[in-house]
PDB file of N, CA and C in Angstrom:
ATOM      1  N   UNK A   1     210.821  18.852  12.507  1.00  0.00           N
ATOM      2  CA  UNK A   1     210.399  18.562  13.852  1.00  0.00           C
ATOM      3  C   UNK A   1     208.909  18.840  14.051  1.00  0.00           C
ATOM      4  N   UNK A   2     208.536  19.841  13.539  1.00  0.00           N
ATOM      5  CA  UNK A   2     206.753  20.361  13.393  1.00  0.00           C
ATOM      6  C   UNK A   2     205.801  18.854  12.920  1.00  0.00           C
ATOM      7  N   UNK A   3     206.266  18.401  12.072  1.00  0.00           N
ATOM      8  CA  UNK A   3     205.606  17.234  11.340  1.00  0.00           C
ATOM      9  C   UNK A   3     205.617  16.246  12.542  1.00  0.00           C
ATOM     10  N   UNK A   4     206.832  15.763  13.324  1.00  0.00           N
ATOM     11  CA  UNK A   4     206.601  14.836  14.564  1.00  0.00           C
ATOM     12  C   UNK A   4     205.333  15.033  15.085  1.00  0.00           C
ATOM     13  N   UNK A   5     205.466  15.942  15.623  1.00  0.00           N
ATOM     14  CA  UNK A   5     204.538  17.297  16.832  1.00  0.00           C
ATOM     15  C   UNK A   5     203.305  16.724  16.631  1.00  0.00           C
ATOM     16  N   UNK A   6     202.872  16.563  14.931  1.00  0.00           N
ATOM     17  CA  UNK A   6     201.406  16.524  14.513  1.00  0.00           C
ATOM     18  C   UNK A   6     201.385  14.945  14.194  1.00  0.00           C
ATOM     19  N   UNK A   7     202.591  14.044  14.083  1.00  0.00           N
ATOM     20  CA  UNK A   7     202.176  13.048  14.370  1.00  0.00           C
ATOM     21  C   UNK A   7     201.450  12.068  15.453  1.00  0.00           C
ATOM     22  N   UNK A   8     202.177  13.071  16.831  1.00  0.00           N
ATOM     23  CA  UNK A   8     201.889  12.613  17.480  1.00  0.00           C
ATOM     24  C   UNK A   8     200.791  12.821  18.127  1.00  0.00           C
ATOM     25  N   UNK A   9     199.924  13.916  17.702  1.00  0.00           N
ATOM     26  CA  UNK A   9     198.794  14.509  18.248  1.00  0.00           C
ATOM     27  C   UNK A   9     197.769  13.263  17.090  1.00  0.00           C
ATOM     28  N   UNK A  10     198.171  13.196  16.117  1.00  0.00           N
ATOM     29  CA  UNK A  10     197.211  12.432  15.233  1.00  0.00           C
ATOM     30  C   UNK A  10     197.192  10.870  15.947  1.00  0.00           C
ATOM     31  N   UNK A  11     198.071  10.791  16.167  1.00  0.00           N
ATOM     32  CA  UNK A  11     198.431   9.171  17.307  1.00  0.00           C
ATOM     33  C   UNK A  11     197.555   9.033  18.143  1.00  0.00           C
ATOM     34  N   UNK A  12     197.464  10.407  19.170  1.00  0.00           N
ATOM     35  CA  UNK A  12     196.738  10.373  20.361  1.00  0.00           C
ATOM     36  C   UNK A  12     195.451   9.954  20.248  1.00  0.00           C
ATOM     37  N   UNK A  13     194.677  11.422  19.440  1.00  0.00           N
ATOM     38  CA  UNK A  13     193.500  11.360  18.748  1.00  0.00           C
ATOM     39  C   UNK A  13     192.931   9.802  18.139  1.00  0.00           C
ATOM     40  N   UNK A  14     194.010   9.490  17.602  1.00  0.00           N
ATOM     41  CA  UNK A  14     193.459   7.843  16.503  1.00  0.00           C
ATOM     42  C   UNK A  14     193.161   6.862  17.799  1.00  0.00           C
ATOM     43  N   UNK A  15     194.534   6.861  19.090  1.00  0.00           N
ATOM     44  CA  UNK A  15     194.279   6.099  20.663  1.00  0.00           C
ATOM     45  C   UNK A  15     192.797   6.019  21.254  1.00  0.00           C
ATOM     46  N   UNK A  16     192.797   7.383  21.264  1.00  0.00           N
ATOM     47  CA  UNK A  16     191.318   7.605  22.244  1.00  0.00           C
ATOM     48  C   UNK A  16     190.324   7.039  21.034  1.00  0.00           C
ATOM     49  N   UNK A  17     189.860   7.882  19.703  1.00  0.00           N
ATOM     50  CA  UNK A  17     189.024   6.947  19.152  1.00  0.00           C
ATOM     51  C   UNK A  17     188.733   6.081  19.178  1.00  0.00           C
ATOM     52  N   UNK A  18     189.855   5.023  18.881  1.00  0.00           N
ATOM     53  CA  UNK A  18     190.004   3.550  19.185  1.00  0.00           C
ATOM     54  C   UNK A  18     189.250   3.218  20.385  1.00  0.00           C
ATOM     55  N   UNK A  19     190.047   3.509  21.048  1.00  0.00           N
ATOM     56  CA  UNK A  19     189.108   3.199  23.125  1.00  0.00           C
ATOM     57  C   UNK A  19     188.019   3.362  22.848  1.00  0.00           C
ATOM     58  N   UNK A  20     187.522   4.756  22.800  1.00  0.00           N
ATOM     59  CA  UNK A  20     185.896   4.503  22.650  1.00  0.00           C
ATOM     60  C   UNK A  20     185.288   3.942  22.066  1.00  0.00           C
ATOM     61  N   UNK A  21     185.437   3.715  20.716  1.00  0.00           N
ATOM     62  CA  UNK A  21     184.823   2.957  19.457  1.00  0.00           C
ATOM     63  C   UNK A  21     184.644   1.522  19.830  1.00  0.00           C
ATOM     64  N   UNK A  22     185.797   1.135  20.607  1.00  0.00           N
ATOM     65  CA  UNK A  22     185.970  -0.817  21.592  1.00  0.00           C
ATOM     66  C   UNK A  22     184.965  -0.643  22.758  1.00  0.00           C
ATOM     67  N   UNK A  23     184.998   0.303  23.443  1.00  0.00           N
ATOM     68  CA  UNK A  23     184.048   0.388  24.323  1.00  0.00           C
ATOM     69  C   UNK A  23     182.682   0.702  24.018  1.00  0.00           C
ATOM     70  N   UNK A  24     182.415   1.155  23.089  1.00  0.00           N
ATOM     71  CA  UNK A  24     181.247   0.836  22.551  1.00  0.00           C
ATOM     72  C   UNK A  24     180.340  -0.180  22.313  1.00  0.00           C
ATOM     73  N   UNK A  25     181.602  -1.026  21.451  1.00  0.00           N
ATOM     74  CA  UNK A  25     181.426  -2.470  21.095  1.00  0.00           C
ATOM     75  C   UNK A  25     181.712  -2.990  19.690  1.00  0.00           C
ATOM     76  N   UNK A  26     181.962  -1.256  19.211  1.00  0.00           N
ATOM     77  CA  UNK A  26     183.054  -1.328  17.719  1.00  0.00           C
ATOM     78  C   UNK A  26     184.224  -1.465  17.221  1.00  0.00           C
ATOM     79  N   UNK A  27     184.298  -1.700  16.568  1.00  0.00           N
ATOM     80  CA  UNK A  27     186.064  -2.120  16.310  1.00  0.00           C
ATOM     81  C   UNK A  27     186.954  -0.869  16.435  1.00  0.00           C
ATOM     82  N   UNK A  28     188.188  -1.307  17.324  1.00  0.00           N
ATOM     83  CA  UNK A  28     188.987  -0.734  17.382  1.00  0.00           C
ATOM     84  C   UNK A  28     189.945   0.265  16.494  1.00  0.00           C
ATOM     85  N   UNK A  29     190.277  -0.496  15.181  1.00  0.00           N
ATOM     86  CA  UNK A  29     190.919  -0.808  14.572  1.00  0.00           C
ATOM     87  C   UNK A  29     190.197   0.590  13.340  1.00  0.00           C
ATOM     88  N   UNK A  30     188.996   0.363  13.043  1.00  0.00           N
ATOM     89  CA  UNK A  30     188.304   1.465  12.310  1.00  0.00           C
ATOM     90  C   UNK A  30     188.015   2.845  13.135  1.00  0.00           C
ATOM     91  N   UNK A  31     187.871   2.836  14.061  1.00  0.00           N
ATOM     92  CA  UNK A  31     188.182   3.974  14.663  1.00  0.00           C
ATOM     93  C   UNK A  31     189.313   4.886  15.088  1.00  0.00           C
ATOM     94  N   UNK A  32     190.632   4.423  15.431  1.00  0.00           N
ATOM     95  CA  UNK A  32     191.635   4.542  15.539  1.00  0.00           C
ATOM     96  C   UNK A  32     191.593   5.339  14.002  1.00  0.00           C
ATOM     97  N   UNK A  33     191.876   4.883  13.076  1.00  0.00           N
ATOM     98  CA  UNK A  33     192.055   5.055  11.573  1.00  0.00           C
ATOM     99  C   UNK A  33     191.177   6.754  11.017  1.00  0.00           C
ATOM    100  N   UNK A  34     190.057   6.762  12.087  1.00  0.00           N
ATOM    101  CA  UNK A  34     188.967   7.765  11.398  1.00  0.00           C
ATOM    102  C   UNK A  34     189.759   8.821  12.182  1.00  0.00           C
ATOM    103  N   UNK A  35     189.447   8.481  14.294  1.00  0.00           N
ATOM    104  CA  UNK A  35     190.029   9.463  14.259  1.00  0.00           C
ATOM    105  C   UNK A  35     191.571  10.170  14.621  1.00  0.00           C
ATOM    106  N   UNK A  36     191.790   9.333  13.825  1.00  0.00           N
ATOM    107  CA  UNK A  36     193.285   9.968  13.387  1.00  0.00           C
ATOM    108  C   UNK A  36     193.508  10.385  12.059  1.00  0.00           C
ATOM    109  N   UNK A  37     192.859  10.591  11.368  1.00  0.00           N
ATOM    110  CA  UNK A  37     192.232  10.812   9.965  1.00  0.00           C
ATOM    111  C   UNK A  37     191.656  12.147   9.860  1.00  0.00           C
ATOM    112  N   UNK A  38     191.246  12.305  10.937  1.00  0.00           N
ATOM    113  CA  UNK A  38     190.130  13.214  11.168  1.00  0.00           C
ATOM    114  C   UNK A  38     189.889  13.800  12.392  1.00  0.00           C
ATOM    115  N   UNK A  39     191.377  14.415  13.048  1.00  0.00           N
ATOM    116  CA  UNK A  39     191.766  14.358  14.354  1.00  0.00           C
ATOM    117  C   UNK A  39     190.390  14.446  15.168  1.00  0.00           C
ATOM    118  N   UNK A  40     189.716  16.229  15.612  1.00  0.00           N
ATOM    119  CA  UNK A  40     189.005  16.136  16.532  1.00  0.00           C
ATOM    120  C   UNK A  40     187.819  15.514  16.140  1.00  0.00           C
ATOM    121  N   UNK A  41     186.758  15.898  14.996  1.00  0.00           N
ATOM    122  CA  UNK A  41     186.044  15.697  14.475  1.00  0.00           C
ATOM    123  C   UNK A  41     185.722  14.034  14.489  1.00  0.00           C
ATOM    124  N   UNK A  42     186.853  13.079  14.306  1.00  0.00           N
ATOM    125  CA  UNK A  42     187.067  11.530  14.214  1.00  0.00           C
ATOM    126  C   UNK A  42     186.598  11.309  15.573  1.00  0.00           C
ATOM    127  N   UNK A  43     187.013  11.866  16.410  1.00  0.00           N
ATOM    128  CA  UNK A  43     186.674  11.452  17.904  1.00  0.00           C
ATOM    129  C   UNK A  43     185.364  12.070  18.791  1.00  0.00           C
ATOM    130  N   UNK A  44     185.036  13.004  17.816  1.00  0.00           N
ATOM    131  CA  UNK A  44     183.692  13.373  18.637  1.00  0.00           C
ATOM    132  C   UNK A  44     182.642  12.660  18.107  1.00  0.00           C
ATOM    133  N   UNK A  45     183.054  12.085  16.594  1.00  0.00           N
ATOM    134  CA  UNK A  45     182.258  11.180  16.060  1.00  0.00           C
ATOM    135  C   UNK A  45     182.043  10.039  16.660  1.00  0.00           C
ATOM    136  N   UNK A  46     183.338   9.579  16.819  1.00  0.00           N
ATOM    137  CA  UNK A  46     183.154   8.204  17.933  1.00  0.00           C
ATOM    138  C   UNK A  46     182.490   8.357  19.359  1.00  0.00           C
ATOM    139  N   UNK A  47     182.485   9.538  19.694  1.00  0.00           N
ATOM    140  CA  UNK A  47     181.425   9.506  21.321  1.00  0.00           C
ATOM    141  C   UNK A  47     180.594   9.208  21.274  1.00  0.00           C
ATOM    142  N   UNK A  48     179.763  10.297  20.014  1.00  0.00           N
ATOM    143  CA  UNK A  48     178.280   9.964  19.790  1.00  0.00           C
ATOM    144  C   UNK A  48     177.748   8.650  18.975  1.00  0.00           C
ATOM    145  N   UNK A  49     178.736   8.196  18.914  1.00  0.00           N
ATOM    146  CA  UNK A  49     178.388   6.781  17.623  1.00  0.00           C
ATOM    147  C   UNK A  49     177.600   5.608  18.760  1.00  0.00           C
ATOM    148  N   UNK A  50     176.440   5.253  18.373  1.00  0.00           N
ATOM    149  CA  UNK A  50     175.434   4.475  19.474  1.00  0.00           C
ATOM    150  C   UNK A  50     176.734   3.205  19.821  1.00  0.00           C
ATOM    151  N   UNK A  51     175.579   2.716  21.006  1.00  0.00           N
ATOM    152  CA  UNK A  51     176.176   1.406  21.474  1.00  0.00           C
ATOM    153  C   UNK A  51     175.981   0.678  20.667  1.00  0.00           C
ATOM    154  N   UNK A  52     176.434  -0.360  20.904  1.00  0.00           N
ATOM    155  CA  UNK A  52     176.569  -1.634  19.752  1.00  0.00           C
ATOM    156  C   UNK A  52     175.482  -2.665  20.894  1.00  0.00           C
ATOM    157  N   UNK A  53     175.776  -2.658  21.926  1.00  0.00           N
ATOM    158  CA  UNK A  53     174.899  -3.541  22.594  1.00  0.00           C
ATOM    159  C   UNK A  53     173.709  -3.268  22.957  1.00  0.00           C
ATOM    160  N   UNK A  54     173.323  -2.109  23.256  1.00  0.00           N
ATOM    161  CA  UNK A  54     172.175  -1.213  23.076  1.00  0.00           C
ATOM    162  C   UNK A  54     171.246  -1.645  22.075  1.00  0.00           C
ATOM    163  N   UNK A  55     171.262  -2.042  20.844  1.00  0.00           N
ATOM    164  CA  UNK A  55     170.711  -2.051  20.280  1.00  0.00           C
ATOM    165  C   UNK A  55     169.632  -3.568  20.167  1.00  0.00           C
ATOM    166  N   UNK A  56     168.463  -3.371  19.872  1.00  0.00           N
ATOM    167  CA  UNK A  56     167.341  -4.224  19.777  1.00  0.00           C
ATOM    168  C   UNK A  56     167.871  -5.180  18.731  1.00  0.00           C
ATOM    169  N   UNK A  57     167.511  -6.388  18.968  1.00  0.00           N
ATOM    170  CA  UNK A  57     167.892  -7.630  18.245  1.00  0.00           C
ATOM    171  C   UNK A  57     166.177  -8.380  17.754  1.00  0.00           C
ATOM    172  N   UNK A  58     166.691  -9.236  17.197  1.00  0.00           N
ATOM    173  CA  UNK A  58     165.795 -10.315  16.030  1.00  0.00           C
ATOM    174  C   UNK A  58     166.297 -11.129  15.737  1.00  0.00           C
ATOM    175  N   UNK A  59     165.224 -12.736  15.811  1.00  0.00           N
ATOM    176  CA  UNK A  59     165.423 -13.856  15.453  1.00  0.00           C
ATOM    177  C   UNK A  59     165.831 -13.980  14.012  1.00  0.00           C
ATOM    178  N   UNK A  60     166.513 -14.871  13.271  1.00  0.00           N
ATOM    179  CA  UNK A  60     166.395 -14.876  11.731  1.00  0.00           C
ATOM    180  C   UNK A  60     165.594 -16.055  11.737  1.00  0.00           C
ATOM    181  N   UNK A  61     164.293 -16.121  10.690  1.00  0.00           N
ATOM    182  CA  UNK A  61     163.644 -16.883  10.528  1.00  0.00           C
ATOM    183  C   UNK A  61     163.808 -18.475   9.874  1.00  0.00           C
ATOM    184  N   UNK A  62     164.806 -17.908   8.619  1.00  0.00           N
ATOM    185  CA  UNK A  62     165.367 -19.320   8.049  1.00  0.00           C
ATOM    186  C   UNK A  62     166.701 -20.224   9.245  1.00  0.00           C
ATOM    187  N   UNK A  63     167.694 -19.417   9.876  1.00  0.00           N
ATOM    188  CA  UNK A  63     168.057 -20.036  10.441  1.00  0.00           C
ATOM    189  C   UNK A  63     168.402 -19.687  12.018  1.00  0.00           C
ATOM    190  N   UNK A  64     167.644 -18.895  12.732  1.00  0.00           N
ATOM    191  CA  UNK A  64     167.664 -18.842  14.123  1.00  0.00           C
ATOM    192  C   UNK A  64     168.572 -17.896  14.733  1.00  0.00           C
ATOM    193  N   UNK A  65     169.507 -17.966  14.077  1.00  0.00           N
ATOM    194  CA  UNK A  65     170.521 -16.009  14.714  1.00  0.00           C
ATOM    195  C   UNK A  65     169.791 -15.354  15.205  1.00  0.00           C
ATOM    196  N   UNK A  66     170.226 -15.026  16.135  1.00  0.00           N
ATOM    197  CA  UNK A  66     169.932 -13.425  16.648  1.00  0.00           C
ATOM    198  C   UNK A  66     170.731 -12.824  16.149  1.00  0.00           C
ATOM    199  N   UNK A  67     170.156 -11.820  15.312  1.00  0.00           N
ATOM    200  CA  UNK A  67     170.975 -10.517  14.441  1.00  0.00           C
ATOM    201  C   UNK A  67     170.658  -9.081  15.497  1.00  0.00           C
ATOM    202  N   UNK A  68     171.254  -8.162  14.744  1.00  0.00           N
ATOM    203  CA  UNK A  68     170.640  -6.554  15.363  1.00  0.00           C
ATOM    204  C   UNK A  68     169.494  -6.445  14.653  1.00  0.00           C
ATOM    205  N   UNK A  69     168.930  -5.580  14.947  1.00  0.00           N
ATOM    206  CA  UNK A  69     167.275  -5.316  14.333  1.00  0.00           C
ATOM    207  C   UNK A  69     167.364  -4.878  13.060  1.00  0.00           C
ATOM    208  N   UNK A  70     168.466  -3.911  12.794  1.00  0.00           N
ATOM    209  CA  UNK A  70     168.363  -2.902  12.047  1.00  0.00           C
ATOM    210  C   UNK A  70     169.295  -3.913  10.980  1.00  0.00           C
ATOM    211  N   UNK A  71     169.646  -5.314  10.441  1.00  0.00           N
ATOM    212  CA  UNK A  71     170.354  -5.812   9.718  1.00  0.00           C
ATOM    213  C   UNK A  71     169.310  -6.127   8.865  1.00  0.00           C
ATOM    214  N   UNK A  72     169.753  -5.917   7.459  1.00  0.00           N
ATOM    215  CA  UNK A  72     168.808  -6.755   6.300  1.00  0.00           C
ATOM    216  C   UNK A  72     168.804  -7.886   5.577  1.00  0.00           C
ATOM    217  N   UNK A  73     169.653  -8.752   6.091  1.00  0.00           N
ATOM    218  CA  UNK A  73     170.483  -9.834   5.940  1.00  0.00           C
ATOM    219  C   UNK A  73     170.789 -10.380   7.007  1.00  0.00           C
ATOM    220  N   UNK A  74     170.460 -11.854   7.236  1.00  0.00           N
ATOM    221  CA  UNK A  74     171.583 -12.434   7.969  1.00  0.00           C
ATOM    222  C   UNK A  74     172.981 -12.897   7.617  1.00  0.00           C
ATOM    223  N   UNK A  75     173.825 -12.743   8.779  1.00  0.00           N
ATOM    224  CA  UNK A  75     175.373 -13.176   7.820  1.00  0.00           C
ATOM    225  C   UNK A  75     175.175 -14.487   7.779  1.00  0.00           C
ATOM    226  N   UNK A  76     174.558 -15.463   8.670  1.00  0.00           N
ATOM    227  CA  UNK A  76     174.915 -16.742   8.108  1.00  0.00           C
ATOM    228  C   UNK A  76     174.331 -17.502   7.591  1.00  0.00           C
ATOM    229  N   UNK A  77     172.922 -16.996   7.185  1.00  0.00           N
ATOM    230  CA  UNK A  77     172.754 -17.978   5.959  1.00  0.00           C
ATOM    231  C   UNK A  77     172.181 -17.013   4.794  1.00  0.00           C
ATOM    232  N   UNK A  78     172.321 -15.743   4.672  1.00  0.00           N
ATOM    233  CA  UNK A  78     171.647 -14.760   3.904  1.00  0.00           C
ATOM    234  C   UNK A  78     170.436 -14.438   3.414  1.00  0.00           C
ATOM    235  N   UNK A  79     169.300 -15.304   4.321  1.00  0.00           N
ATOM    236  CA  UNK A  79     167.999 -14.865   4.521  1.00  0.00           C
ATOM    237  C   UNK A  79     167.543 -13.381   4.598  1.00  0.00           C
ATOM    238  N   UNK A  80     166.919 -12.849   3.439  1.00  0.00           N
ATOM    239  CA  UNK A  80     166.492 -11.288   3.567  1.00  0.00           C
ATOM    240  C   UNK A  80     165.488 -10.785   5.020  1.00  0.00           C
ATOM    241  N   UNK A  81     166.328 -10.017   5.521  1.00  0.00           N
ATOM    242  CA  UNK A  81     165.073 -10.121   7.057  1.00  0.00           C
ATOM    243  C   UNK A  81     164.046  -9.020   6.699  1.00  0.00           C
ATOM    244  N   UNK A  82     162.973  -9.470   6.945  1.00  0.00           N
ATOM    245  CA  UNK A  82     161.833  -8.228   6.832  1.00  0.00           C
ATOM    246  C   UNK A  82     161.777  -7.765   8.610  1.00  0.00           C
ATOM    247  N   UNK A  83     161.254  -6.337   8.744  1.00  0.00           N
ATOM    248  CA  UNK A  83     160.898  -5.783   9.653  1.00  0.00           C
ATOM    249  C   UNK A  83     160.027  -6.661  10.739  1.00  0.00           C
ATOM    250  N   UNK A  84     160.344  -7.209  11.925  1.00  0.00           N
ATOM    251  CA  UNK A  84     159.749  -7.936  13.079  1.00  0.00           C
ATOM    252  C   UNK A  84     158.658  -7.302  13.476  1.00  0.00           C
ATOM    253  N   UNK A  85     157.645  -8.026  13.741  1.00  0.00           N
ATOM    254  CA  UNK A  85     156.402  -7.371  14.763  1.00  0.00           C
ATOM    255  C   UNK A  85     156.680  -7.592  16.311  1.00  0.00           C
ATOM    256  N   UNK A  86     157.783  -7.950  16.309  1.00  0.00           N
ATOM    257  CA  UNK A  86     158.433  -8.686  17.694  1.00  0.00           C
ATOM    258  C   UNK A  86     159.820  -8.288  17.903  1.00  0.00           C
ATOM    259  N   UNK A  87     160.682  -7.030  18.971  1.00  0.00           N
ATOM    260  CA  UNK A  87     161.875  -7.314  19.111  1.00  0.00           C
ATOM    261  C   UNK A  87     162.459  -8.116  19.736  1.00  0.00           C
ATOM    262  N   UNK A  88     163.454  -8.953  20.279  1.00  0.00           N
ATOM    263  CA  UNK A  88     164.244  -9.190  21.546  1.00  0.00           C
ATOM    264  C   UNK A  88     165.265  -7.955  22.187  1.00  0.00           C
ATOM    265  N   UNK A  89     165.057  -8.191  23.251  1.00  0.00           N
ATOM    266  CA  UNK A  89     166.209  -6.948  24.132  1.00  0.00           C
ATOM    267  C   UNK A  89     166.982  -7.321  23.688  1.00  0.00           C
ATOM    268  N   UNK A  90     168.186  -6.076  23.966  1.00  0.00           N
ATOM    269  CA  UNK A  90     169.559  -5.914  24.144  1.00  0.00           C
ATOM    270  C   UNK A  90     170.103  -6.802  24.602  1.00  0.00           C
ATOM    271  N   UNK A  91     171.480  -6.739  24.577  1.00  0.00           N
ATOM    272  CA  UNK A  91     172.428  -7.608  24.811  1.00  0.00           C
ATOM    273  C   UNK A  91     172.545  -6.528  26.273  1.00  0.00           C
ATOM    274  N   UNK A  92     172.472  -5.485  26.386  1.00  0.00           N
ATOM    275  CA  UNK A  92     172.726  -5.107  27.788  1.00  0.00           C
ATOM    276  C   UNK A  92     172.017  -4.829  28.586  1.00  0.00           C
ATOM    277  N   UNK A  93     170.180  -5.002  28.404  1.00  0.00           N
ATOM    278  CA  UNK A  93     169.178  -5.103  28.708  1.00  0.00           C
ATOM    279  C   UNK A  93     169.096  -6.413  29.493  1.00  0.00           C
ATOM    280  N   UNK A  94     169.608  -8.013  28.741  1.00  0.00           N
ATOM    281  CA  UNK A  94     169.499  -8.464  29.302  1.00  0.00           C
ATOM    282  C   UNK A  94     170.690  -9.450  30.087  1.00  0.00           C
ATOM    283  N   UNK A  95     171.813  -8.434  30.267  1.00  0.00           N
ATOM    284  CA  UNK A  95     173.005  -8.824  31.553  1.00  0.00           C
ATOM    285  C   UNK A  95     172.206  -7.713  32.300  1.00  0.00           C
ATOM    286  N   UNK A  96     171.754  -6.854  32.230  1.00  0.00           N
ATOM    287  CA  UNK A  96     171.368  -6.321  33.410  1.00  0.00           C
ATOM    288  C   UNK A  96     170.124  -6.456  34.468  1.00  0.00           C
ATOM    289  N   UNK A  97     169.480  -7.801  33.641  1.00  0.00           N
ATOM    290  CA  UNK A  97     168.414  -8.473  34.555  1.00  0.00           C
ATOM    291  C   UNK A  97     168.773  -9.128  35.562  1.00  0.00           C
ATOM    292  N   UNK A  98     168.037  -9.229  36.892  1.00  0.00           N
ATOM    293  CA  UNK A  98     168.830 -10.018  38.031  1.00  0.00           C
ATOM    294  C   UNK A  98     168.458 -11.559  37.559  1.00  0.00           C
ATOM    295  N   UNK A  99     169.101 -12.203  38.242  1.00  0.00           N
ATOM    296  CA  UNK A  99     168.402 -14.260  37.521  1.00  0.00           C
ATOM    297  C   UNK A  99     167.543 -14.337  38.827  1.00  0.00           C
ATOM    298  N   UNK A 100     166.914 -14.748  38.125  1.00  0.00           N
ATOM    299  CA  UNK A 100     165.565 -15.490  38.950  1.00  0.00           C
ATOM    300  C   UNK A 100     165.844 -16.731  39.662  1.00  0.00           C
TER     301      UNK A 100
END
């Protein structure tokens, strides 16, 4: 019966990870897994783990994506990205502009 007990605390733990990790803008699915893996520790990891939309973006030069900044590759055509002298905002930088 002890072993349930800690299943279900590992359940919880892996739940909430999950939530936050989606609300972030990360996958669900890998978080859930960590922290339930890694009961408290998995989930305090996921608090502090940055936004996903937060983050500064870049054109890809060979074929026009907007990637995250910090990618060294584009996924779709695998152009090596060098470091921009130019960012574009966020993805939540710019829903949070009013329209003109």
């Amino acid at each position: 019966m002890e072993g349930m007990g800690l299943l279900v605390i590992l359940f919880f733990f892996g739940l909430a990870g999950g939530i936050v990790g989606r609300i972030k803008g990360s996958s669900f699915l890998l978080w859930f897994m960590i922290s339930g893996l890694i009961p408290f520790f998995g989930l305090l990891t996921a608090i502090c783990y940055r936004w996903e939309d937060r983050e500064l973006r870049r054109q890809c030069p060979g074929c026009g994506r907007v990637v995250k900044l910090h990618d060294a590759l584009c996924t779709r055509c695998g152009t090596e990205l060098e470091f921009p002298s130019v960012a574009i905002a966020s993805e939540a930088a710019t829903r949070a502009r009013p329209a003109a």
